[in-house]
C-alpha atoms as a PDB file:
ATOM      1  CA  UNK A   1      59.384   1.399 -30.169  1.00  0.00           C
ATOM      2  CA  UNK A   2      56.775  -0.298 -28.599  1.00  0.00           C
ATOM      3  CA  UNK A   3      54.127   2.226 -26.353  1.00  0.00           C
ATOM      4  CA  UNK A   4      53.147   0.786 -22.517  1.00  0.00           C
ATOM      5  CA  UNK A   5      49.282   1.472 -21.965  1.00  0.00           C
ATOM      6  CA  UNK A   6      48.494   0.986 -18.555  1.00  0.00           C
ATOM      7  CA  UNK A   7      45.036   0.609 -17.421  1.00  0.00           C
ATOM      8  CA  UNK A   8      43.974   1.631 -13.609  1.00  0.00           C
ATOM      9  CA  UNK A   9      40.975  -0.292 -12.169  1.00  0.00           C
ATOM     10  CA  UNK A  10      39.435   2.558  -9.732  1.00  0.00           C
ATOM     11  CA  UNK A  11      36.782   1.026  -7.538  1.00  0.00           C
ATOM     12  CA  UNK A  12      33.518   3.112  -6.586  1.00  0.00           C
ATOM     13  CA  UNK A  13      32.040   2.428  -4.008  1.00  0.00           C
ATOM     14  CA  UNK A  14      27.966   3.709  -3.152  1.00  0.00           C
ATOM     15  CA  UNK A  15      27.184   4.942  -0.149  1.00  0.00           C
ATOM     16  CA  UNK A  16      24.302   3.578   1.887  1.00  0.00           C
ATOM     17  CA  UNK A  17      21.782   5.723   0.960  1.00  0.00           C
ATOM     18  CA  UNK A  18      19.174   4.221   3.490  1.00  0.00           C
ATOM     19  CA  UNK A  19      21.871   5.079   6.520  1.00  0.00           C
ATOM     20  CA  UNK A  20      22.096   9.095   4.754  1.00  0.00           C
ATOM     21  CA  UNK A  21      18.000   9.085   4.717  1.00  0.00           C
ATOM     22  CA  UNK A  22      17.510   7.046   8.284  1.00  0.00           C
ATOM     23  CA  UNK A  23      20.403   9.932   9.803  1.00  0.00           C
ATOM     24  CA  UNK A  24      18.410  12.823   8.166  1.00  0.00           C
ATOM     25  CA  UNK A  25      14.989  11.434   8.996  1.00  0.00           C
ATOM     26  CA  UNK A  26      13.676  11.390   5.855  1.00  0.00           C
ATOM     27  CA  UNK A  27      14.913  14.651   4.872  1.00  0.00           C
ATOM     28  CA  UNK A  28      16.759  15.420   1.680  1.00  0.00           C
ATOM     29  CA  UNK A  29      20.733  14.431   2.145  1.00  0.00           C
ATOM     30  CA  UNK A  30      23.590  16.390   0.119  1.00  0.00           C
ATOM     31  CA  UNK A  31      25.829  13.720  -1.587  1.00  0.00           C
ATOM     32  CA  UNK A  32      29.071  15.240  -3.723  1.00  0.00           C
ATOM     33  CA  UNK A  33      27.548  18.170  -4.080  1.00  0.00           C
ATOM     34  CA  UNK A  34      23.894  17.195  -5.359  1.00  0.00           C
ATOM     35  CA  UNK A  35      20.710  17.480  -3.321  1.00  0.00           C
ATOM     36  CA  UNK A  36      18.928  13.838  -3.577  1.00  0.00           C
ATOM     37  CA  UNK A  37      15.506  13.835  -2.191  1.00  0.00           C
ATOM     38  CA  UNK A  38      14.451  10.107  -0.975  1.00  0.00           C
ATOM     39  CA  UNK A  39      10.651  10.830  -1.636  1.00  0.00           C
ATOM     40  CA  UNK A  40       8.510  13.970  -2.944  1.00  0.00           C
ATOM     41  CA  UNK A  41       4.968  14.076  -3.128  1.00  0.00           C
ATOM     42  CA  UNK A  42       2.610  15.992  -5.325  1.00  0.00           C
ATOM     43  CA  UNK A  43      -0.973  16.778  -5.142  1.00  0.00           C
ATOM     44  CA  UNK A  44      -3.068  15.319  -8.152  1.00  0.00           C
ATOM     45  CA  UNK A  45      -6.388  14.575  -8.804  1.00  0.00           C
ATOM     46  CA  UNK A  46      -8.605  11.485 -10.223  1.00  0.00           C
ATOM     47  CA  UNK A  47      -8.356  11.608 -13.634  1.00  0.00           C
ATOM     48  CA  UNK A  48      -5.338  13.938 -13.707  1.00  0.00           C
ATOM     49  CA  UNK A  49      -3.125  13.520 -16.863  1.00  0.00           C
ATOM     50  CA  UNK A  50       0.633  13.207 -15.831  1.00  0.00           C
ATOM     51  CA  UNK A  51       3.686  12.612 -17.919  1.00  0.00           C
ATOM     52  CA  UNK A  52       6.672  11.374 -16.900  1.00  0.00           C
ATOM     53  CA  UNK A  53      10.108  12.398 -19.303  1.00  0.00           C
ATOM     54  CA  UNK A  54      13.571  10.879 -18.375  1.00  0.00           C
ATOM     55  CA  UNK A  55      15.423  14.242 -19.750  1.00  0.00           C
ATOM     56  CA  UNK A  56      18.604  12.779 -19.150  1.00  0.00           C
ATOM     57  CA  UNK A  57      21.168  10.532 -16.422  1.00  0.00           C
ATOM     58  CA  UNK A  58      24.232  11.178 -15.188  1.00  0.00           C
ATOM     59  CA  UNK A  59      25.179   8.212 -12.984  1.00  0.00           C
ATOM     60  CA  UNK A  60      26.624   5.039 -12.715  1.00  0.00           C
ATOM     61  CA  UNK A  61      23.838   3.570 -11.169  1.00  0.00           C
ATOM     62  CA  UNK A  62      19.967   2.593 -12.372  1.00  0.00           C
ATOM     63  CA  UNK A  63      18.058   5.234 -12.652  1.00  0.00           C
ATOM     64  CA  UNK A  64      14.283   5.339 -11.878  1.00  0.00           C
ATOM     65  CA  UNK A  65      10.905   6.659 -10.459  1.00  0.00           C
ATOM     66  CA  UNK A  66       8.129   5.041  -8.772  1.00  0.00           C
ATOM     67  CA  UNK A  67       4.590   6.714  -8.859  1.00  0.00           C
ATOM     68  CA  UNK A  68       1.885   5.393  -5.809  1.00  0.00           C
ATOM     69  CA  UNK A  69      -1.404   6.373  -4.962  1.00  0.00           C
ATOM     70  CA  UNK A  70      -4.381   5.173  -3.025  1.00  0.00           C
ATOM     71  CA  UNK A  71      -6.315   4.250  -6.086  1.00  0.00           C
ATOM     72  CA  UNK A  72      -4.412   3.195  -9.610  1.00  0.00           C
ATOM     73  CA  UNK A  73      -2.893   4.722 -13.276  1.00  0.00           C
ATOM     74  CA  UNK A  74      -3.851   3.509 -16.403  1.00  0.00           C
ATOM     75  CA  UNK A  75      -1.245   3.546 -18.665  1.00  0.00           C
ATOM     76  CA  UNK A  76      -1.263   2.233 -22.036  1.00  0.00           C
ATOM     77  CA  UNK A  77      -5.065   1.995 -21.564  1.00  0.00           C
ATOM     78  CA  UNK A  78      -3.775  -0.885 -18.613  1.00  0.00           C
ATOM     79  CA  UNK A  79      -5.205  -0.135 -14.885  1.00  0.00           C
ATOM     80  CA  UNK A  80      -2.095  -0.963 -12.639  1.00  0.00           C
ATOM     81  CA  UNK A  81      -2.824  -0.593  -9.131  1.00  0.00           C
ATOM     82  CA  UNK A  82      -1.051   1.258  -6.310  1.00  0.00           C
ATOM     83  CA  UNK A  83       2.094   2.165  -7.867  1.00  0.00           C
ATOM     84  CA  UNK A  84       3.825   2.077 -10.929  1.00  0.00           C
ATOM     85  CA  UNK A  85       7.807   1.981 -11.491  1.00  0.00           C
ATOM     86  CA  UNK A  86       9.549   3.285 -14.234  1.00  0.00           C
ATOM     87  CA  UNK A  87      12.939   2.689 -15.369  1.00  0.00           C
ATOM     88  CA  UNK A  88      14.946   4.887 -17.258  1.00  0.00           C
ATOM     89  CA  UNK A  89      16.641   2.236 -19.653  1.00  0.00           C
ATOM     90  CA  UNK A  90      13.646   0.533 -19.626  1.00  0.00           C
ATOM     91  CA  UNK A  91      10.972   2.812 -20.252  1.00  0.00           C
ATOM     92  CA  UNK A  92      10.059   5.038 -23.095  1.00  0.00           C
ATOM     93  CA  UNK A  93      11.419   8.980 -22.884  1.00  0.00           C
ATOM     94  CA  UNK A  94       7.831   9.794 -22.263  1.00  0.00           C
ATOM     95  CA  UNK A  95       4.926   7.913 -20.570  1.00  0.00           C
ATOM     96  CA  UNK A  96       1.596   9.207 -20.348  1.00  0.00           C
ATOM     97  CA  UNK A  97      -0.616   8.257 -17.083  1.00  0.00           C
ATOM     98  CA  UNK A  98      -3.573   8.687 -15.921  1.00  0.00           C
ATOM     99  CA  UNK A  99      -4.394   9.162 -12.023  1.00  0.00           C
ATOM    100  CA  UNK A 100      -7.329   6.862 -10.554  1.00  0.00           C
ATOM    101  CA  UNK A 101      -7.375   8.227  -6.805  1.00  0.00           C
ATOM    102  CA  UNK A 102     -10.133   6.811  -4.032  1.00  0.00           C
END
């Protein structure tokens, strides 16, 4: 006796996240039950140490984080100006940076 597997092909499809964020403003947006914030800002200072960790993902989708300030970072003892992105598959777990505000 022979056994059937049948597979079913379920398609997801991602919201526009730009129309949630344009319709709220700017404002965080609840999406299946998860807050998702399209920008957050925190007060640091030159020569402030940060780290970033990528504890864990749980989506379907590239993950990331992108770090700007008026000045530059030096990470890896590089000075990258303006902004910096990090990928979670692409990145290490940790990176160390350093804040050079104007």
């Amino acid at each position: 006796m022979s056994q059937l597997t049948r597979s079913v092909t379920q398609e997801i499809s991602m919201p526009s996240f730009e129309d949630l964020f344009l319709k709220s403003k700017g404002q965080p947006v609840d999406y299946n039950g998860r807050t998702i914030q399209m920008v957050d800002r925190l007060a640091v200072a030159d020569g402030q140490q940060l780290k970033v960790t990528f504890e864990s993902v749980n989506a379907e989708w590239r993950q990331g984080v992108c770090l700007t300030t008026d000045g530059g970072f030096v990470v890896n003892n590089q000075t990258v100006k303006k902004s910096v992105v990090l990928w979670h598959d692409t990145a290490p777990r940790e990176v160390l940076l350093r804040v050079q505000s104007k």
